[in-house]
PDB file of N, CA and C in Angstrom:
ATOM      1  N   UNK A   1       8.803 -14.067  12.797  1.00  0.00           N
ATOM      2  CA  UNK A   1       8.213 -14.417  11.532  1.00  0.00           C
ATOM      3  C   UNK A   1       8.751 -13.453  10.478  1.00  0.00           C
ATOM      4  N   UNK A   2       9.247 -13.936   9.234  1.00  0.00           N
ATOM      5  CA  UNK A   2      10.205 -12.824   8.407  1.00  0.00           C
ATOM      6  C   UNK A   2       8.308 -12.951   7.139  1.00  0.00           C
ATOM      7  N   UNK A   3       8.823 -11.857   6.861  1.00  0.00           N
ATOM      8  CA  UNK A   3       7.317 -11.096   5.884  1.00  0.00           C
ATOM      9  C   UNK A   3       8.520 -11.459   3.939  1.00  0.00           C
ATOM     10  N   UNK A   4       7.688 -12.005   3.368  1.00  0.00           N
ATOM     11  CA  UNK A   4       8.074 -11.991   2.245  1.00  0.00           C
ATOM     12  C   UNK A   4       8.126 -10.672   1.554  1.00  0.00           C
ATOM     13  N   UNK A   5       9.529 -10.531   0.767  1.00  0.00           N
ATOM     14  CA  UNK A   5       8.980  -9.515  -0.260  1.00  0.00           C
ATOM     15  C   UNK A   5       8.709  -9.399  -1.539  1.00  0.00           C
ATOM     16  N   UNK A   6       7.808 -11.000  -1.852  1.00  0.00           N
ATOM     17  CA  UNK A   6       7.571 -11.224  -2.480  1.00  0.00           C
ATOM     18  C   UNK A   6       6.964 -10.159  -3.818  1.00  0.00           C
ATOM     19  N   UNK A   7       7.263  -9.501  -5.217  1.00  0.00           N
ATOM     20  CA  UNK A   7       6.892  -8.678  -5.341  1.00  0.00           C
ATOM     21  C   UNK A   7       6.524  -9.389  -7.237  1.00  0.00           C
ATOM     22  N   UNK A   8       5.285  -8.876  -7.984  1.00  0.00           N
ATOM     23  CA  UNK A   8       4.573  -9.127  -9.334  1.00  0.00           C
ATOM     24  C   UNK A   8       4.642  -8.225 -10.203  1.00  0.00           C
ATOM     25  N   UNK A   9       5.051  -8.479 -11.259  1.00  0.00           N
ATOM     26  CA  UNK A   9       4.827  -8.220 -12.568  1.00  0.00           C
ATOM     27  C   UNK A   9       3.716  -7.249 -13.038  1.00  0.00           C
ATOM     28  N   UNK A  10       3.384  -6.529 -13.725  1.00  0.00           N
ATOM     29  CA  UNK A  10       2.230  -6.099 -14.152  1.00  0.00           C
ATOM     30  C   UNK A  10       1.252  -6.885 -14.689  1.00  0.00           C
ATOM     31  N   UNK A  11       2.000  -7.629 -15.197  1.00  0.00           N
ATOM     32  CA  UNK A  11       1.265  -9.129 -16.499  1.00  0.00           C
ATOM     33  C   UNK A  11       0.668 -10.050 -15.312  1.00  0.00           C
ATOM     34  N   UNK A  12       1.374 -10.567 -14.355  1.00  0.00           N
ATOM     35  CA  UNK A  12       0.964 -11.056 -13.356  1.00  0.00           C
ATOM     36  C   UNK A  12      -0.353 -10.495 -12.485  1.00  0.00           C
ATOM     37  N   UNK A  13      -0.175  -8.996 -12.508  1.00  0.00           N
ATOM     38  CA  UNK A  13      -1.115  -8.513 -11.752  1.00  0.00           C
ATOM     39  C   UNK A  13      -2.613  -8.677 -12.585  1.00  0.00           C
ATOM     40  N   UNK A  14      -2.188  -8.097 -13.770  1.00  0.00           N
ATOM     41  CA  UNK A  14      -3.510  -8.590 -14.724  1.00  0.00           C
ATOM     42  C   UNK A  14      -4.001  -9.806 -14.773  1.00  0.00           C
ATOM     43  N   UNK A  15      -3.148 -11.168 -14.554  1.00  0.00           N
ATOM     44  CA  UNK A  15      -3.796 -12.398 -14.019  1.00  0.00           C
ATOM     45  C   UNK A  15      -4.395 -12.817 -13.522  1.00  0.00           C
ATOM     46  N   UNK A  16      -3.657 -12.264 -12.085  1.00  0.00           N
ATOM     47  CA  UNK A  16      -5.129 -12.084 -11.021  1.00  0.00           C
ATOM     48  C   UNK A  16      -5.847 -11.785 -11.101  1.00  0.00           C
ATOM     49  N   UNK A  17      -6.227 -10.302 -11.462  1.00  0.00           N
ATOM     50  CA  UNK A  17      -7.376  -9.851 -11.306  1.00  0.00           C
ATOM     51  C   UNK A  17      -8.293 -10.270 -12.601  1.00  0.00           C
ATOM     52  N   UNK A  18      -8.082 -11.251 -13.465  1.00  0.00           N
ATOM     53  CA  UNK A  18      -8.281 -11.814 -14.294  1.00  0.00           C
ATOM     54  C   UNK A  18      -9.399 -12.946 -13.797  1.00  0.00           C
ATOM     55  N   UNK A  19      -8.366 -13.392 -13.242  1.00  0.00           N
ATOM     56  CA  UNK A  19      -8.365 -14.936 -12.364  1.00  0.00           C
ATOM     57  C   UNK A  19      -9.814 -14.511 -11.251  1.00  0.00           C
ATOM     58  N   UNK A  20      -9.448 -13.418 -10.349  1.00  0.00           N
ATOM     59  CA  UNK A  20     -10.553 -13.134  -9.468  1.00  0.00           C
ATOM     60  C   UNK A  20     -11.669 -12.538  -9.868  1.00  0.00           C
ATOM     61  N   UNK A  21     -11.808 -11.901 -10.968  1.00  0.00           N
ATOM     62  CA  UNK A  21     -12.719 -10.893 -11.349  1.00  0.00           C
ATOM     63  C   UNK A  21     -13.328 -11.150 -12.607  1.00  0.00           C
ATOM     64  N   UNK A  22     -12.809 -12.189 -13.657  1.00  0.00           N
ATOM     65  CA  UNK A  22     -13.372 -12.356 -14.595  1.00  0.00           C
ATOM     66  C   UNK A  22     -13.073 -11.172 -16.046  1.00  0.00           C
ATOM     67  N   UNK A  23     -13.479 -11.406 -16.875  1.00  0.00           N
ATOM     68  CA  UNK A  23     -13.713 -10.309 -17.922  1.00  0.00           C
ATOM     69  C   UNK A  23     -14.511  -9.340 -17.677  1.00  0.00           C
ATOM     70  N   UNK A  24     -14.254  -7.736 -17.662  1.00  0.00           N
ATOM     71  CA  UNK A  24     -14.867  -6.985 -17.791  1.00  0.00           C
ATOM     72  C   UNK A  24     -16.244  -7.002 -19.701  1.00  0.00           C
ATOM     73  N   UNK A  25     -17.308  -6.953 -19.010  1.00  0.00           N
ATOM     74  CA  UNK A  25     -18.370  -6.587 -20.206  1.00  0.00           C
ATOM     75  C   UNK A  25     -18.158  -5.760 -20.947  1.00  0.00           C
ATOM     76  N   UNK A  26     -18.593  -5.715 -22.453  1.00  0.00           N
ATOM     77  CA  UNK A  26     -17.749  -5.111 -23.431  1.00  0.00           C
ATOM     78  C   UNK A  26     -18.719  -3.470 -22.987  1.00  0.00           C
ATOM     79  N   UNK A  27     -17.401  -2.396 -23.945  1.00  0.00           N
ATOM     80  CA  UNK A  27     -18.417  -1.310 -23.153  1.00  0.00           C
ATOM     81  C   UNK A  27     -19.413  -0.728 -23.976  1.00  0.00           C
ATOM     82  N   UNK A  28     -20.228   0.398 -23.495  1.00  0.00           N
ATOM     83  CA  UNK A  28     -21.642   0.856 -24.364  1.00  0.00           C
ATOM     84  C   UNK A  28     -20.744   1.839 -25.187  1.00  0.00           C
ATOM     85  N   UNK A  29     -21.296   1.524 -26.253  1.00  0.00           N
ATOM     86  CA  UNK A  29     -20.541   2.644 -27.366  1.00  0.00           C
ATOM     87  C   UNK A  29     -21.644   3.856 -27.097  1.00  0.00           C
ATOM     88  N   UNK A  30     -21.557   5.323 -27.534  1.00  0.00           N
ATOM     89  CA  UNK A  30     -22.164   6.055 -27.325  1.00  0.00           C
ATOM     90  C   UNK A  30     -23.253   5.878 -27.975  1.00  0.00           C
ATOM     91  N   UNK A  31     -23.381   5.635 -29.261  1.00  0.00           N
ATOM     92  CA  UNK A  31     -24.868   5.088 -29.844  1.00  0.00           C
ATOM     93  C   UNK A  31     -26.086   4.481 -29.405  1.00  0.00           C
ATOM     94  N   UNK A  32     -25.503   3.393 -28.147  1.00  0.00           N
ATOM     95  CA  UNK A  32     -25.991   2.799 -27.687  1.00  0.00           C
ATOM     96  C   UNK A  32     -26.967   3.152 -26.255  1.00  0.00           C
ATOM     97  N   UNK A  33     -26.277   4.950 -25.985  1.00  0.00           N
ATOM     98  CA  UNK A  33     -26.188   5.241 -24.792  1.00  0.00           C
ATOM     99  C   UNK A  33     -27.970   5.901 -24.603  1.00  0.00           C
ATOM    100  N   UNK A  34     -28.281   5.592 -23.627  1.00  0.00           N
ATOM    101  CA  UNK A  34     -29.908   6.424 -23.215  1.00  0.00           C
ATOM    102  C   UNK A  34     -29.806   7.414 -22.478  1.00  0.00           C
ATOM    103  N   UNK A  35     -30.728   8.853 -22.486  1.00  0.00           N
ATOM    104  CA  UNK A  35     -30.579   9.639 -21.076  1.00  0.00           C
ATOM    105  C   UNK A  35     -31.348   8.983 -20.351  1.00  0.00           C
ATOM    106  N   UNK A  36     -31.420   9.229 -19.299  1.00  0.00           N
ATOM    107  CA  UNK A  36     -31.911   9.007 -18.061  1.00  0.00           C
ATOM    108  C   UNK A  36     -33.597   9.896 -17.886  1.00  0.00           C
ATOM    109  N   UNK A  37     -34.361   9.379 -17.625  1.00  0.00           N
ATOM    110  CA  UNK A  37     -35.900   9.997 -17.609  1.00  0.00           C
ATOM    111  C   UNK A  37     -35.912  10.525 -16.552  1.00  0.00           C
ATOM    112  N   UNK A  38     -36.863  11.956 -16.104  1.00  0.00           N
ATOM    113  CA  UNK A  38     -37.168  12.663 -14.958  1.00  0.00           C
ATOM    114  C   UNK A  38     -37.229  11.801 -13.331  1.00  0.00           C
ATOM    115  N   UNK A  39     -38.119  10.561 -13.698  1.00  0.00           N
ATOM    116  CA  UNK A  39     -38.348   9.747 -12.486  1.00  0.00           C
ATOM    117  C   UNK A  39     -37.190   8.862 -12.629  1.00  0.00           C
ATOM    118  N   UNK A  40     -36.395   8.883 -13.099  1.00  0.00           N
ATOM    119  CA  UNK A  40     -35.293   7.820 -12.384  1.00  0.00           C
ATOM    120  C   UNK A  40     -33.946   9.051 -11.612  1.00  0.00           C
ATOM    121  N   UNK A  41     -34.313   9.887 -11.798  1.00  0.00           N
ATOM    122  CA  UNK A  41     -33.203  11.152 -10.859  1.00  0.00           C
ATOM    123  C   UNK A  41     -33.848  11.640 -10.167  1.00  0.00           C
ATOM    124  N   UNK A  42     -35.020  11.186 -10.080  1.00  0.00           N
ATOM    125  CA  UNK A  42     -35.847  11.507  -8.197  1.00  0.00           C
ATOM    126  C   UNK A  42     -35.305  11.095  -7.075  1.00  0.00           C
ATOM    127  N   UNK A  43     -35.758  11.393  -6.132  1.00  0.00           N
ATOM    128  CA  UNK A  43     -35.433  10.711  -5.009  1.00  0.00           C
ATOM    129  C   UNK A  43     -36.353   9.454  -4.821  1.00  0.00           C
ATOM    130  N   UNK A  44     -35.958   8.298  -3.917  1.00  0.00           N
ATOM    131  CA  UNK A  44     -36.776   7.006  -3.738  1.00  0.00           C
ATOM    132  C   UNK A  44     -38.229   7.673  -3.360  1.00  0.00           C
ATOM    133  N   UNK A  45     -38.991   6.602  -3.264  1.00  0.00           N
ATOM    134  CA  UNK A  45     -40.321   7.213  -2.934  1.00  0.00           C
ATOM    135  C   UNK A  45     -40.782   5.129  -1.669  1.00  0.00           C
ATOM    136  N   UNK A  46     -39.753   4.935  -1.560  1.00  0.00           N
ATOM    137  CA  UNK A  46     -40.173   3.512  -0.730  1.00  0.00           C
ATOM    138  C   UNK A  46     -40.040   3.676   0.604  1.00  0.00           C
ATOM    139  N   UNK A  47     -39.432   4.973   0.824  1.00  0.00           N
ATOM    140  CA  UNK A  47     -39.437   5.579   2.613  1.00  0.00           C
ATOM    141  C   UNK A  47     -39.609   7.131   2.625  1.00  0.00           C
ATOM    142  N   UNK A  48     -39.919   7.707   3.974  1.00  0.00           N
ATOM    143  CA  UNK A  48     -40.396   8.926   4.068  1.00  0.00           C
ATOM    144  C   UNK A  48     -38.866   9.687   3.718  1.00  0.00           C
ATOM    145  N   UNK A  49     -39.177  10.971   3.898  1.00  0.00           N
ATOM    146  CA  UNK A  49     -37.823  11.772   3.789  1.00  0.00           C
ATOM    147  C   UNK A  49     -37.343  11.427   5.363  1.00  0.00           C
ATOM    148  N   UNK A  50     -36.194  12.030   5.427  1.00  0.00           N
ATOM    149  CA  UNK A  50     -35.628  11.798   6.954  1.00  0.00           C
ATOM    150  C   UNK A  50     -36.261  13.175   7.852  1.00  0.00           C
ATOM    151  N   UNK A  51     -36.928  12.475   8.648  1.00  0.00           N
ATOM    152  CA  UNK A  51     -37.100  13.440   9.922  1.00  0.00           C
ATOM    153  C   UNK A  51     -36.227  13.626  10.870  1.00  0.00           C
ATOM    154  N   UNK A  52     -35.592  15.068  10.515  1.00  0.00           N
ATOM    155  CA  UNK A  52     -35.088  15.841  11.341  1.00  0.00           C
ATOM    156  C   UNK A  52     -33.333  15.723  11.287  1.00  0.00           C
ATOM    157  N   UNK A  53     -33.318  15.500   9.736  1.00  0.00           N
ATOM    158  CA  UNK A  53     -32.107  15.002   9.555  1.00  0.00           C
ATOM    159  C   UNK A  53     -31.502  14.160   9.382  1.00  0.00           C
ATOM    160  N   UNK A  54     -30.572  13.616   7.868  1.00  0.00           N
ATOM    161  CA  UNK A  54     -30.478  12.308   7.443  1.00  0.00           C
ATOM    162  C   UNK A  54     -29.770  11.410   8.944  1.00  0.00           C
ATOM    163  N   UNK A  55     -28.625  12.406   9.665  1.00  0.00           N
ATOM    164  CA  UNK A  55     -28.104  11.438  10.487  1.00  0.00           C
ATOM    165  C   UNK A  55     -28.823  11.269  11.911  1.00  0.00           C
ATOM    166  N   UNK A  56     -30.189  11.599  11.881  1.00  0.00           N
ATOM    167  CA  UNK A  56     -31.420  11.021  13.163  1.00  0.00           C
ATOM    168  C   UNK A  56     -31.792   9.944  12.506  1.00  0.00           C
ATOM    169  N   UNK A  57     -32.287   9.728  11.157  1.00  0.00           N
ATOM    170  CA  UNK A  57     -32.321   8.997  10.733  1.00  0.00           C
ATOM    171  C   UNK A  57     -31.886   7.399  10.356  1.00  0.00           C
ATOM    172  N   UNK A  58     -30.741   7.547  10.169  1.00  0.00           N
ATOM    173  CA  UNK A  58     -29.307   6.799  10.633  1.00  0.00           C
ATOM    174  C   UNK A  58     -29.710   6.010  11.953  1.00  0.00           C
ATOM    175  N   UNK A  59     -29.564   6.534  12.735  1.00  0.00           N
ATOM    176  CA  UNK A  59     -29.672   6.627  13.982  1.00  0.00           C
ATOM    177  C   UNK A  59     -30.755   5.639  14.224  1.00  0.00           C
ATOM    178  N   UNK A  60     -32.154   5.800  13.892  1.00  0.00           N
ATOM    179  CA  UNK A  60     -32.761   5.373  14.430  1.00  0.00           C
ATOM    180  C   UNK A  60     -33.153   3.845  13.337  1.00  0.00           C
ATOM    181  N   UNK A  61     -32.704   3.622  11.992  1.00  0.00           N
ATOM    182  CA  UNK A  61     -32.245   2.675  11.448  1.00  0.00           C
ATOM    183  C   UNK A  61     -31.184   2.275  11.980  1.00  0.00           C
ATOM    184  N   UNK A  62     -30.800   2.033  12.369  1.00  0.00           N
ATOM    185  CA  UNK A  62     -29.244   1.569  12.997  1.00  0.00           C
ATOM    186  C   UNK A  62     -28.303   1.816  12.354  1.00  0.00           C
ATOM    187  N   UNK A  63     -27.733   2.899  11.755  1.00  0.00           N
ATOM    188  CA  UNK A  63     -27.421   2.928  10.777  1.00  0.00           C
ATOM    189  C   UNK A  63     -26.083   3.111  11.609  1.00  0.00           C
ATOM    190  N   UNK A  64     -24.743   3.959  10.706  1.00  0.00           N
ATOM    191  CA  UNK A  64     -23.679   4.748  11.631  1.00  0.00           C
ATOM    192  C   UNK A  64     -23.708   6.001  11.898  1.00  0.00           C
TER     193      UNK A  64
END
């Protein structure tokens, strides 16, 4: 089986990812920008901390 070496354009490449990905959303101008409040740079509060170590943890979620 011979492998093409088939090879694209830059303009082309922007097509694609055009084509697959759509328009990027326009961006936040800094004016627009918020800090971030105390409780959203917490840690979750919807599970315990990890006992005995994030990767027991893992572990016993099935995690990797």
């Amino acid at each position: 089986m011979s492998e093409s070496s088939e090879s694209f354009t830059d303009e082309e490449y922007a097509f694609l990812r055009h084509v697959r990905f759509g328009e990027l959303p326009p961006a936040v101008r800094p004016e627009e920008r918020v800090a971030l409040t105390e409780s959203e740079t917490e840690p979750r509060r919807d599970r315990p901390g990890p006992a005995g170590g994030q990767h027991e943890w893992d572990l016993r979620a099935g995690g990797a």
